[in-house]
C-alpha atoms as a PDB file:
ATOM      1  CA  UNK A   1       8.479  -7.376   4.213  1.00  0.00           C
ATOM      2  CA  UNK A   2       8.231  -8.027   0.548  1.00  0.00           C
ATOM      3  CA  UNK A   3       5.525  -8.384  -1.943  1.00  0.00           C
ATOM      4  CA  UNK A   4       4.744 -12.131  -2.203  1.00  0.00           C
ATOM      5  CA  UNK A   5       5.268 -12.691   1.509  1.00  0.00           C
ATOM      6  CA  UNK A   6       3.520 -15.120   3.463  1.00  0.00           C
ATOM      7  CA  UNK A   7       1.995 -13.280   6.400  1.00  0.00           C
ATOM      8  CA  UNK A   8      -0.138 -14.573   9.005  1.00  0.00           C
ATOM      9  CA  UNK A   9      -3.111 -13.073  10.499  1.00  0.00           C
ATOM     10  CA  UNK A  10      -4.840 -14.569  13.712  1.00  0.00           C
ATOM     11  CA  UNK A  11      -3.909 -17.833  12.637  1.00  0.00           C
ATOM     12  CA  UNK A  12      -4.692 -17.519   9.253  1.00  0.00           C
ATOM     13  CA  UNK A  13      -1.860 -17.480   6.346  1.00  0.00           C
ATOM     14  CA  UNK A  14      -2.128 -15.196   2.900  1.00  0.00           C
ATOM     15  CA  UNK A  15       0.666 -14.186   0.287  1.00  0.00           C
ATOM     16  CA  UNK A  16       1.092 -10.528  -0.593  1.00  0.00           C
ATOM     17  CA  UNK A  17       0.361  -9.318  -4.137  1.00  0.00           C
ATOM     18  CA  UNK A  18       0.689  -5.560  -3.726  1.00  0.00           C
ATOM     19  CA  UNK A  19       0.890  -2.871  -0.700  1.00  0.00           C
ATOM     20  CA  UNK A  20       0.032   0.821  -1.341  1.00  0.00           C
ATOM     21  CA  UNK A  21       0.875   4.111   0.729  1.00  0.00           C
ATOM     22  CA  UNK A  22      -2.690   5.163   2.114  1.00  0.00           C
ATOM     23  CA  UNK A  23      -1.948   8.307   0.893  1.00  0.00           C
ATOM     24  CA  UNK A  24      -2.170   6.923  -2.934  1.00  0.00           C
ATOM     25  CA  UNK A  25      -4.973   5.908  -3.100  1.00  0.00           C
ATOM     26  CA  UNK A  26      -8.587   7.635  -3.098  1.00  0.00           C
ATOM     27  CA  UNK A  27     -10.760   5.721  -0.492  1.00  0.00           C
ATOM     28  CA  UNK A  28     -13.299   7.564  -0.880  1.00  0.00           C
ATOM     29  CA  UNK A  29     -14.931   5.943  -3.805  1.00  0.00           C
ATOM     30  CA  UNK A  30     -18.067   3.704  -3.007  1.00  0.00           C
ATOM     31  CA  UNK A  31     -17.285   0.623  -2.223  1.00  0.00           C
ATOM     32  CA  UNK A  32     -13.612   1.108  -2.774  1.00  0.00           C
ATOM     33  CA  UNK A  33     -12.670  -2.536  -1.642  1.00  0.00           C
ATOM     34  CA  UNK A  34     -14.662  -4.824  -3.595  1.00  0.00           C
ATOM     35  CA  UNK A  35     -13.198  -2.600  -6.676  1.00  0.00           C
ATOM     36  CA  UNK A  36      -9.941  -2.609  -5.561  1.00  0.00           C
ATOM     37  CA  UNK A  37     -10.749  -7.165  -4.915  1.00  0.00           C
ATOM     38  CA  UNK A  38     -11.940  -7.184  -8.280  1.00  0.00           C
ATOM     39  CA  UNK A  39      -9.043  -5.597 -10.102  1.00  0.00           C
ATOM     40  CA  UNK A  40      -5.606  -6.916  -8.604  1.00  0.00           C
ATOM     41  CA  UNK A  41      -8.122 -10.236  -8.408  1.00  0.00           C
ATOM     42  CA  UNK A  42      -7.719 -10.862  -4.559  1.00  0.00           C
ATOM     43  CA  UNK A  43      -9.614 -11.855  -2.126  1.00  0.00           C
ATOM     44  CA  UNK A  44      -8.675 -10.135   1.541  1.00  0.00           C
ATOM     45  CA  UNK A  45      -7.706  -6.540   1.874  1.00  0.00           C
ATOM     46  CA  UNK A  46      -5.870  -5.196   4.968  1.00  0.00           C
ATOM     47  CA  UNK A  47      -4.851  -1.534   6.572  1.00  0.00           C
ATOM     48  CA  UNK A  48      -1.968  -1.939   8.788  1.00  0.00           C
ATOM     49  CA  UNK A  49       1.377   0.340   9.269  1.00  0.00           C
ATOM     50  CA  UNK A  50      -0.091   2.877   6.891  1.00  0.00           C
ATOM     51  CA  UNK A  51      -0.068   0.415   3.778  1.00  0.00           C
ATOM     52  CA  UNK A  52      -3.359  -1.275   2.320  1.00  0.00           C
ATOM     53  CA  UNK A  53      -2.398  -4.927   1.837  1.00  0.00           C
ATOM     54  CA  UNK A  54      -4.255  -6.533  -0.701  1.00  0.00           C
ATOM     55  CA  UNK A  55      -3.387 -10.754  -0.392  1.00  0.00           C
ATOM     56  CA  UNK A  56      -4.909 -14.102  -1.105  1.00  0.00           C
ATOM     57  CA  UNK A  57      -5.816 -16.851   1.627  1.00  0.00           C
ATOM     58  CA  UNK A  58      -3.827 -19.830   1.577  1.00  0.00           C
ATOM     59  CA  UNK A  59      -6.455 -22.134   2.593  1.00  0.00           C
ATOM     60  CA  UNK A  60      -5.461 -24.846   4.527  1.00  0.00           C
ATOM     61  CA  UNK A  61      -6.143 -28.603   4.212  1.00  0.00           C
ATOM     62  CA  UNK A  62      -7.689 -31.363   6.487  1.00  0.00           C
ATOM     63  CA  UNK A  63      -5.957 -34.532   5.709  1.00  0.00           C
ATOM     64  CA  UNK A  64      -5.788 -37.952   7.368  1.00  0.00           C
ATOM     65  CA  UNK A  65      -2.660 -39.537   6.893  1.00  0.00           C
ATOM     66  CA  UNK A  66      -2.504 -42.790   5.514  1.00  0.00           C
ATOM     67  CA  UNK A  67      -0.584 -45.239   7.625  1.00  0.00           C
ATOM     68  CA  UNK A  68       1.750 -48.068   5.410  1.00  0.00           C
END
């Protein structure tokens, strides 16, 4: 998996901006994830396979298709 991959989460798609080791980073601060949000500006953070994933939502659309 590379960074700018499309992953999906329980039915849900984002695209990767950056994963970290765990052991890099310092969770201990207060209120780690909203700082860590605010600075790579995304808005969902995940722990999985020993890696914080920090990603965007691709939100999806509801659309009616316009017959011809």
């Amino acid at each position: 998996m590379n960074i700018h991959d499309i992953i999906k989460i329980q039915g849900r798609m984002f695209q990767v901006k950056r994963k970290f080791p765990l052991n890099r980073l310092n969770l201990d601060v207060e209120d780690w994830v909203s700082t860590l949000k605010q600075f790579y500006n995304v808005d969902s953070i995940f722990k999985a396979e020993g890696k914080i994933w920090l990603c965007n939502e691709i939100k999806t659309i509801d659309y009616d298709e316009i017959p011809n």
